[in-house]
PDB file of N, CA and C in Angstrom:
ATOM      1  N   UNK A   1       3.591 -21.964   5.103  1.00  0.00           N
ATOM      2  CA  UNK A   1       2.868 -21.216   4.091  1.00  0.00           C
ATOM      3  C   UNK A   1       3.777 -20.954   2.897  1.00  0.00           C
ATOM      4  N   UNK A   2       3.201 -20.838   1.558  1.00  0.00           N
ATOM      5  CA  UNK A   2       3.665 -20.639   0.569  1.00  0.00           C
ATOM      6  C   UNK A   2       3.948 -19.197   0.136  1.00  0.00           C
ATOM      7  N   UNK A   3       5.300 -19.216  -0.928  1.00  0.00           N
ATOM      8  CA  UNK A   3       5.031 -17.661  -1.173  1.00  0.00           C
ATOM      9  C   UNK A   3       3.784 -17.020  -2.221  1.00  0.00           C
ATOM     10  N   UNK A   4       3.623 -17.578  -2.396  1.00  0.00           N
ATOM     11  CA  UNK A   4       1.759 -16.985  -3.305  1.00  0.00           C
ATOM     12  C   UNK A   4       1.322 -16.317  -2.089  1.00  0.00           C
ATOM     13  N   UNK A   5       1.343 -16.701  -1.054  1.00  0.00           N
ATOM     14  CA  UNK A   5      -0.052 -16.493   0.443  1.00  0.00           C
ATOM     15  C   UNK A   5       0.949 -15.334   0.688  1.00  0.00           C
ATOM     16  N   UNK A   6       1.919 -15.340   0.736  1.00  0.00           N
ATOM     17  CA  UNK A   6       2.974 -14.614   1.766  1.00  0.00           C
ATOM     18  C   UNK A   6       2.811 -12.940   1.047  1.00  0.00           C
ATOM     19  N   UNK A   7       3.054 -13.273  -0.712  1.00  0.00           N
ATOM     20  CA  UNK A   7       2.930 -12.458  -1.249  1.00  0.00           C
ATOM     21  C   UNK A   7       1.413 -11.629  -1.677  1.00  0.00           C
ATOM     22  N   UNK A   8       0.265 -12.690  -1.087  1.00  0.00           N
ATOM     23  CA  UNK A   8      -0.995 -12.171  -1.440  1.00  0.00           C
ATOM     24  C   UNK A   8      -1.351 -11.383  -0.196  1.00  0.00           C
ATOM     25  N   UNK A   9      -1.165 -11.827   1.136  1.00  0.00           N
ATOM     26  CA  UNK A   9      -1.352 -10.848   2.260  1.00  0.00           C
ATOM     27  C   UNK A   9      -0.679  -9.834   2.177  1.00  0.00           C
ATOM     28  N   UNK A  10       0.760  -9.698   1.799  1.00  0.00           N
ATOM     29  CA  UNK A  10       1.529  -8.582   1.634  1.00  0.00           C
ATOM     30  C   UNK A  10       0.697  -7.391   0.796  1.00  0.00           C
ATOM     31  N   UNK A  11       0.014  -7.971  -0.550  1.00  0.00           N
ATOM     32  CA  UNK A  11      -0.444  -6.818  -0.867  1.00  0.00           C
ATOM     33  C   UNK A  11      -1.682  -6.221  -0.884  1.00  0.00           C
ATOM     34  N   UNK A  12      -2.583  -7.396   0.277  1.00  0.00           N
ATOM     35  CA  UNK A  12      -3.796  -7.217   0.654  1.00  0.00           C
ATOM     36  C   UNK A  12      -3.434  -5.923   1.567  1.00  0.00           C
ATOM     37  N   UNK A  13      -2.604  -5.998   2.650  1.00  0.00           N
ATOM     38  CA  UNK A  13      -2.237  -5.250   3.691  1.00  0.00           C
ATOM     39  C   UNK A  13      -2.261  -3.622   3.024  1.00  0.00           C
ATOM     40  N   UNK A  14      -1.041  -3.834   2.019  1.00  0.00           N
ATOM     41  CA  UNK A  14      -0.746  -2.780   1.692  1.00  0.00           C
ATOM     42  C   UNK A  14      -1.497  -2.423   0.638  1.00  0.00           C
ATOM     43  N   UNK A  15      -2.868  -2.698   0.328  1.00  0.00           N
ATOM     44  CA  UNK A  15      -3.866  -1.822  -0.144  1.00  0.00           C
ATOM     45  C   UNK A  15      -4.808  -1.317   0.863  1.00  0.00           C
ATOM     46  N   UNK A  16      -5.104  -2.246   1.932  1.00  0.00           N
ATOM     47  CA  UNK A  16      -5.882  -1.545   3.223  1.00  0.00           C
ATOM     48  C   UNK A  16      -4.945  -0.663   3.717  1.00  0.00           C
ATOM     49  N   UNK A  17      -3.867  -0.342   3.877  1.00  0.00           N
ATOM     50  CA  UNK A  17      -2.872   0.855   4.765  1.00  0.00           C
ATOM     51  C   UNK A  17      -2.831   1.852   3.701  1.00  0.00           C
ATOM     52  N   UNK A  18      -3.006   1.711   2.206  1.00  0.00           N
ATOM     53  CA  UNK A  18      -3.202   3.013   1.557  1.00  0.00           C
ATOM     54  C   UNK A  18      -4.505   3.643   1.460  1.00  0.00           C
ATOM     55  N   UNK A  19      -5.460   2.666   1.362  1.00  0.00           N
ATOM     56  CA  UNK A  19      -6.577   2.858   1.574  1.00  0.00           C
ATOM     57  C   UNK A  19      -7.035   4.088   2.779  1.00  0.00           C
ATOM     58  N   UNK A  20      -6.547   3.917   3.958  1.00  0.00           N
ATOM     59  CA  UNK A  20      -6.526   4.527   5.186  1.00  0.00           C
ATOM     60  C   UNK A  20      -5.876   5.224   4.942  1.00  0.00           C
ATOM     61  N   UNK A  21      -4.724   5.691   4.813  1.00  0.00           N
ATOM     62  CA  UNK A  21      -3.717   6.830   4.297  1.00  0.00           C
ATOM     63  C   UNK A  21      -4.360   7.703   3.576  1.00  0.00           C
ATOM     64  N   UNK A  22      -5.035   7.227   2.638  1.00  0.00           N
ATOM     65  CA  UNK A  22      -6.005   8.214   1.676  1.00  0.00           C
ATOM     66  C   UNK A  22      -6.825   9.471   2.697  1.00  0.00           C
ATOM     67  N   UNK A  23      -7.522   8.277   3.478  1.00  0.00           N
ATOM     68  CA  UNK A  23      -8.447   8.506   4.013  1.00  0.00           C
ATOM     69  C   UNK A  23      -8.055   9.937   5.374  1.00  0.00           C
ATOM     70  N   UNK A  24      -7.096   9.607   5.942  1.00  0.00           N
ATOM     71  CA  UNK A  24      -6.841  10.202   6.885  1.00  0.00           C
ATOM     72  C   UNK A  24      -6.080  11.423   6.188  1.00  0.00           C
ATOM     73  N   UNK A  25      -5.748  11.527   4.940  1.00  0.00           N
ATOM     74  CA  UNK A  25      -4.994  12.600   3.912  1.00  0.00           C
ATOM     75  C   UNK A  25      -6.070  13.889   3.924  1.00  0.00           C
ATOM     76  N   UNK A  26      -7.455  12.711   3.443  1.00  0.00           N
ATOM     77  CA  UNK A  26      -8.614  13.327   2.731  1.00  0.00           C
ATOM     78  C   UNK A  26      -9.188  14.459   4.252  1.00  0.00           C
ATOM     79  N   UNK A  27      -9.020  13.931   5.001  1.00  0.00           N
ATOM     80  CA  UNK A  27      -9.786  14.093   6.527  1.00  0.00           C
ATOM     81  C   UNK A  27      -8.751  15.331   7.287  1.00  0.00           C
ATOM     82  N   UNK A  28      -7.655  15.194   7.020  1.00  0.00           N
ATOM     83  CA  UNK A  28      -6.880  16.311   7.326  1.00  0.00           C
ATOM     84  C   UNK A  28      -6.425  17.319   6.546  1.00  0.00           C
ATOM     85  N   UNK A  29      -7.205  17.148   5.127  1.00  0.00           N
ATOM     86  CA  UNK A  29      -7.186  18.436   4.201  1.00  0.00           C
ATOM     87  C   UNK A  29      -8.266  18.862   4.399  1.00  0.00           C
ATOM     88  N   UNK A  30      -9.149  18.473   4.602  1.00  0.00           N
ATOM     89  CA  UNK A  30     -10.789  19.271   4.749  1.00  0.00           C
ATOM     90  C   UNK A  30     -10.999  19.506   6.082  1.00  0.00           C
ATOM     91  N   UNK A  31     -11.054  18.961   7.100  1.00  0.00           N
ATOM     92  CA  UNK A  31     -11.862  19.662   8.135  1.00  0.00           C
ATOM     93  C   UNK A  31     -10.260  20.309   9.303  1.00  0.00           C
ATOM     94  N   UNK A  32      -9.395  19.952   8.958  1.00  0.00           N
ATOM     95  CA  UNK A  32      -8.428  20.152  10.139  1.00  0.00           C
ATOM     96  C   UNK A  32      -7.061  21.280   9.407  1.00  0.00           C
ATOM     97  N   UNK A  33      -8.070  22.587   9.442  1.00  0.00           N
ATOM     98  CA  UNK A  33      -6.730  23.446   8.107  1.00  0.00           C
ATOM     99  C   UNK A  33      -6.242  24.112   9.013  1.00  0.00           C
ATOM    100  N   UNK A  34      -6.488  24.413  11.009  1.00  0.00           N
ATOM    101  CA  UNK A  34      -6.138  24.759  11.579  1.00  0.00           C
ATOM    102  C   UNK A  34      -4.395  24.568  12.147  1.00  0.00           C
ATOM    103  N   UNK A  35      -4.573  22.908  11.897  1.00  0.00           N
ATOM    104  CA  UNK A  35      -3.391  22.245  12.630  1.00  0.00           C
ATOM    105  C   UNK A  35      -1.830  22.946  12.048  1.00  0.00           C
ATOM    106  N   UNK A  36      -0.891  22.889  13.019  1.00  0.00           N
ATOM    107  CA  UNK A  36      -0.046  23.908  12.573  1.00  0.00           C
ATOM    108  C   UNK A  36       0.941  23.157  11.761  1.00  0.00           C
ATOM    109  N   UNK A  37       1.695  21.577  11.463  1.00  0.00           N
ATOM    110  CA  UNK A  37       2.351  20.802  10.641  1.00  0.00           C
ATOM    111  C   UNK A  37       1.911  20.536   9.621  1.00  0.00           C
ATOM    112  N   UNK A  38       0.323  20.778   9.187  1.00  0.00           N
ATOM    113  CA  UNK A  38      -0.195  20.166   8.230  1.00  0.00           C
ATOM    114  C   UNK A  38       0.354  19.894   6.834  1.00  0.00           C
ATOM    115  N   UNK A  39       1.229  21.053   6.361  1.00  0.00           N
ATOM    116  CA  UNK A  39       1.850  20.637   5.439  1.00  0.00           C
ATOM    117  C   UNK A  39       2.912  19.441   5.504  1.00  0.00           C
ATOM    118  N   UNK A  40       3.444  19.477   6.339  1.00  0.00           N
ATOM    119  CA  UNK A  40       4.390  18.209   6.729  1.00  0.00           C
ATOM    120  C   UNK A  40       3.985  17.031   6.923  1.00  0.00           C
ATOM    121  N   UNK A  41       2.868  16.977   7.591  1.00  0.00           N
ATOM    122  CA  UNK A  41       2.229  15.790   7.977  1.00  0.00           C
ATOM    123  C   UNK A  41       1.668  15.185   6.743  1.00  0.00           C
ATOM    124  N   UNK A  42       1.409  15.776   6.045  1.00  0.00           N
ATOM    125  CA  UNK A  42       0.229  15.697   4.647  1.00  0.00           C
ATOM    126  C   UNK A  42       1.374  15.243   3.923  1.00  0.00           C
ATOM    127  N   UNK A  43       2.873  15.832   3.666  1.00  0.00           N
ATOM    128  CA  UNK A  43       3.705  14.860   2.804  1.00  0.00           C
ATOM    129  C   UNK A  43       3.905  13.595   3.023  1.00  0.00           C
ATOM    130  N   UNK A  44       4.227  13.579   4.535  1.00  0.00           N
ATOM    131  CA  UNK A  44       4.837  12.333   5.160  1.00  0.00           C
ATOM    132  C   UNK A  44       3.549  11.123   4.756  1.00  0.00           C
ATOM    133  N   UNK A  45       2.723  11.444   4.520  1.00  0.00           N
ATOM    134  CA  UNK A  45       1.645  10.935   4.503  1.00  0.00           C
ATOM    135  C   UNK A  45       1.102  10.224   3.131  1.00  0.00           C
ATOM    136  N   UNK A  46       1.761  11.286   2.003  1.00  0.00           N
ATOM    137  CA  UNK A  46       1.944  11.156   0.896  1.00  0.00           C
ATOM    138  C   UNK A  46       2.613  10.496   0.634  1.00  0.00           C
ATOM    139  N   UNK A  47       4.031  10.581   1.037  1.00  0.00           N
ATOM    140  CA  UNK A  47       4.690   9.252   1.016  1.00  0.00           C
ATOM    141  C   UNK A  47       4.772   7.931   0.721  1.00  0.00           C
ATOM    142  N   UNK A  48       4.219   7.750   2.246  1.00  0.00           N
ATOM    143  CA  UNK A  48       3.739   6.219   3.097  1.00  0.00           C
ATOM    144  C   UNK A  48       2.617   5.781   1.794  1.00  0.00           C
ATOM    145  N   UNK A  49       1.832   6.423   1.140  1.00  0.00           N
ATOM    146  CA  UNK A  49       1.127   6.546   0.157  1.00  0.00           C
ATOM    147  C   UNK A  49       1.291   5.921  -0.370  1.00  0.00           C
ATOM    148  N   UNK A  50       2.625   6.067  -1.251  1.00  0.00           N
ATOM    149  CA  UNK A  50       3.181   6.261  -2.245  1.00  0.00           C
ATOM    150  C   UNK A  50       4.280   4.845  -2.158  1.00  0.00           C
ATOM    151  N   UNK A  51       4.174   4.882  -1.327  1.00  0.00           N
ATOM    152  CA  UNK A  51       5.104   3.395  -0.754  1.00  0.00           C
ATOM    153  C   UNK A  51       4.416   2.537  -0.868  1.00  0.00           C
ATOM    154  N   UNK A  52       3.124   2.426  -0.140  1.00  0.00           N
ATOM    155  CA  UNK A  52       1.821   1.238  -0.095  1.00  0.00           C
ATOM    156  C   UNK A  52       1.817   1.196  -1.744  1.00  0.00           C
ATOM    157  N   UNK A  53       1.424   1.892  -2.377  1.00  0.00           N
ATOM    158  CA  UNK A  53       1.452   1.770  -3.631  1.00  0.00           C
ATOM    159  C   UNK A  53       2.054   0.739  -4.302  1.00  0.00           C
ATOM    160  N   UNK A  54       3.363   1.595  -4.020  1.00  0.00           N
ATOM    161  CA  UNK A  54       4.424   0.378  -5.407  1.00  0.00           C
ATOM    162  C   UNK A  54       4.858  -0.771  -4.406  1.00  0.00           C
ATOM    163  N   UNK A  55       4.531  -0.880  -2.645  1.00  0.00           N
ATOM    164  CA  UNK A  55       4.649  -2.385  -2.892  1.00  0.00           C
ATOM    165  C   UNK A  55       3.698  -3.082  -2.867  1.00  0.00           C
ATOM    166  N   UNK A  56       1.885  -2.431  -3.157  1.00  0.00           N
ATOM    167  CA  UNK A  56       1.154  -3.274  -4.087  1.00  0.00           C
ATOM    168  C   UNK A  56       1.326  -4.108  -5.662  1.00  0.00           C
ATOM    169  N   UNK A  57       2.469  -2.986  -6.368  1.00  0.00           N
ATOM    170  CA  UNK A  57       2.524  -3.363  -7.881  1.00  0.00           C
ATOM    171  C   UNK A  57       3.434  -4.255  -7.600  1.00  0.00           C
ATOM    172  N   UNK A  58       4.617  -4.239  -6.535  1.00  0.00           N
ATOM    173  CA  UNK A  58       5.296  -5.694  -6.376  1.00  0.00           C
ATOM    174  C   UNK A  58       5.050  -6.748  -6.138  1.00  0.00           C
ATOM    175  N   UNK A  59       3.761  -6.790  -5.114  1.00  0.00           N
ATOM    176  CA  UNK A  59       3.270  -7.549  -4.732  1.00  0.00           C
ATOM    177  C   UNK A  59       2.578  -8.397  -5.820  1.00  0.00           C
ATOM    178  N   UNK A  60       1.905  -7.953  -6.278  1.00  0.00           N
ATOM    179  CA  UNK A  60       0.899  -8.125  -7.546  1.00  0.00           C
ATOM    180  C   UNK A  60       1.800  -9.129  -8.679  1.00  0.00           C
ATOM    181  N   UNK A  61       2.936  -8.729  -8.925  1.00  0.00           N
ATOM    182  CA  UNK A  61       3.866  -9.123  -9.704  1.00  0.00           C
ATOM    183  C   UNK A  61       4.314  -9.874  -9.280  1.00  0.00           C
ATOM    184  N   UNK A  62       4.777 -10.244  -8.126  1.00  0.00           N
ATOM    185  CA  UNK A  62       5.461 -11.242  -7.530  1.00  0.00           C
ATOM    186  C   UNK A  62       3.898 -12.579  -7.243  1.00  0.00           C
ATOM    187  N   UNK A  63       2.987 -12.112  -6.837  1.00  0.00           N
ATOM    188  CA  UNK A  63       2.008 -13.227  -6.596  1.00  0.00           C
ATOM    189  C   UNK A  63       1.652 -13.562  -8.116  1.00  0.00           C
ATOM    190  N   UNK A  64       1.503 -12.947  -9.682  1.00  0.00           N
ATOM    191  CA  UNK A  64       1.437 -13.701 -10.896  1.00  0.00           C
ATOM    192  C   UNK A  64       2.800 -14.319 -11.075  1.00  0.00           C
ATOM    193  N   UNK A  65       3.613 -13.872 -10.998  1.00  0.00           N
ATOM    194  CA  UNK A  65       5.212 -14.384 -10.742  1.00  0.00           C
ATOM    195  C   UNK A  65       5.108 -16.411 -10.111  1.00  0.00           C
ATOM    196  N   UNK A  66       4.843 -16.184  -9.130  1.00  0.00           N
ATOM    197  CA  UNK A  66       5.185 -17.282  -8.114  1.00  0.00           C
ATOM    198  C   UNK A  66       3.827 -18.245  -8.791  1.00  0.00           C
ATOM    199  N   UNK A  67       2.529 -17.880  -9.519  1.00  0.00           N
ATOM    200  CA  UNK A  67       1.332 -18.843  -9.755  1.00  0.00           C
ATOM    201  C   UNK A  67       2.134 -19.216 -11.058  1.00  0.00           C
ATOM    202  N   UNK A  68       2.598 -18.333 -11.400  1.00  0.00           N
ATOM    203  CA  UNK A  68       3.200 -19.026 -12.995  1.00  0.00           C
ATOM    204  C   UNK A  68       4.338 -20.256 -13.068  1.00  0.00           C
ATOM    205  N   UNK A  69       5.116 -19.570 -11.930  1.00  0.00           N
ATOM    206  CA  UNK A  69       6.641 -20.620 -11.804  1.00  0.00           C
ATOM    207  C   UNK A  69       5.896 -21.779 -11.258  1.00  0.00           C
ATOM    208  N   UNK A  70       4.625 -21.369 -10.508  1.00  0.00           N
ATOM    209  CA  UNK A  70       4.416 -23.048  -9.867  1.00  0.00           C
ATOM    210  C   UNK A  70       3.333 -24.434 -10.955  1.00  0.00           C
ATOM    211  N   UNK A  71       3.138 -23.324 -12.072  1.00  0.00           N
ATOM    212  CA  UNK A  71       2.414 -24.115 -12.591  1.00  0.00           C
ATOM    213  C   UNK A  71       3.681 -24.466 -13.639  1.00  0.00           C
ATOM    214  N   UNK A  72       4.285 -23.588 -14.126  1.00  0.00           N
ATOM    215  CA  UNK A  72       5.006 -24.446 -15.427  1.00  0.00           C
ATOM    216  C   UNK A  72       6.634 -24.743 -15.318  1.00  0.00           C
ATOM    217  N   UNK A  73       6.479 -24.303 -13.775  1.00  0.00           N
ATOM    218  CA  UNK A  73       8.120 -24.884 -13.404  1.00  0.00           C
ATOM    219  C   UNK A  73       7.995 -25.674 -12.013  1.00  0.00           C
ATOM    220  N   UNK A  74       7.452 -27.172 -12.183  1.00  0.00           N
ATOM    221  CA  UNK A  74       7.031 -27.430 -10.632  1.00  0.00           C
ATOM    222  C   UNK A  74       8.277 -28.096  -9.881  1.00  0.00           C
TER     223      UNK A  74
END
């Protein structure tokens, strides 16, 4: 496999794992205010977030990156 693919699953992944991160953020600020880490958990969470994130924008960059070098540097 090529790195275009390598780099396009990479940031397929890591928009579905922030995606879910959101989700489980959203789900443990509203119905679960009982739980006793919540603040902790909710950063750590933020985080991982926050990580999926920017290695979507790498990803992203690196897959226009690698379509460009292969078209005008073959």
């Amino acid at each position: 496999t090529g790195a275009f693919f390598k780099f396009s699953m990479t940031t397929g992944l890591s928009a579905v794992l922030n995606i879910f991160l959101n989700l489980i953020s959203h789900m443990f600020d509203f119905h679960f205010r009982i739980f006793l880490c919540r603040g902790l958990f909710l950063n750590i969470i933020s985080c991982f977030s926050h990580a999926f994130s920017l290695s979507m924008t790498f990803g992203k960059i690196l897959t226009v990156t690698t379509r460009y070098t292969s078209v005008y540097y073959p």
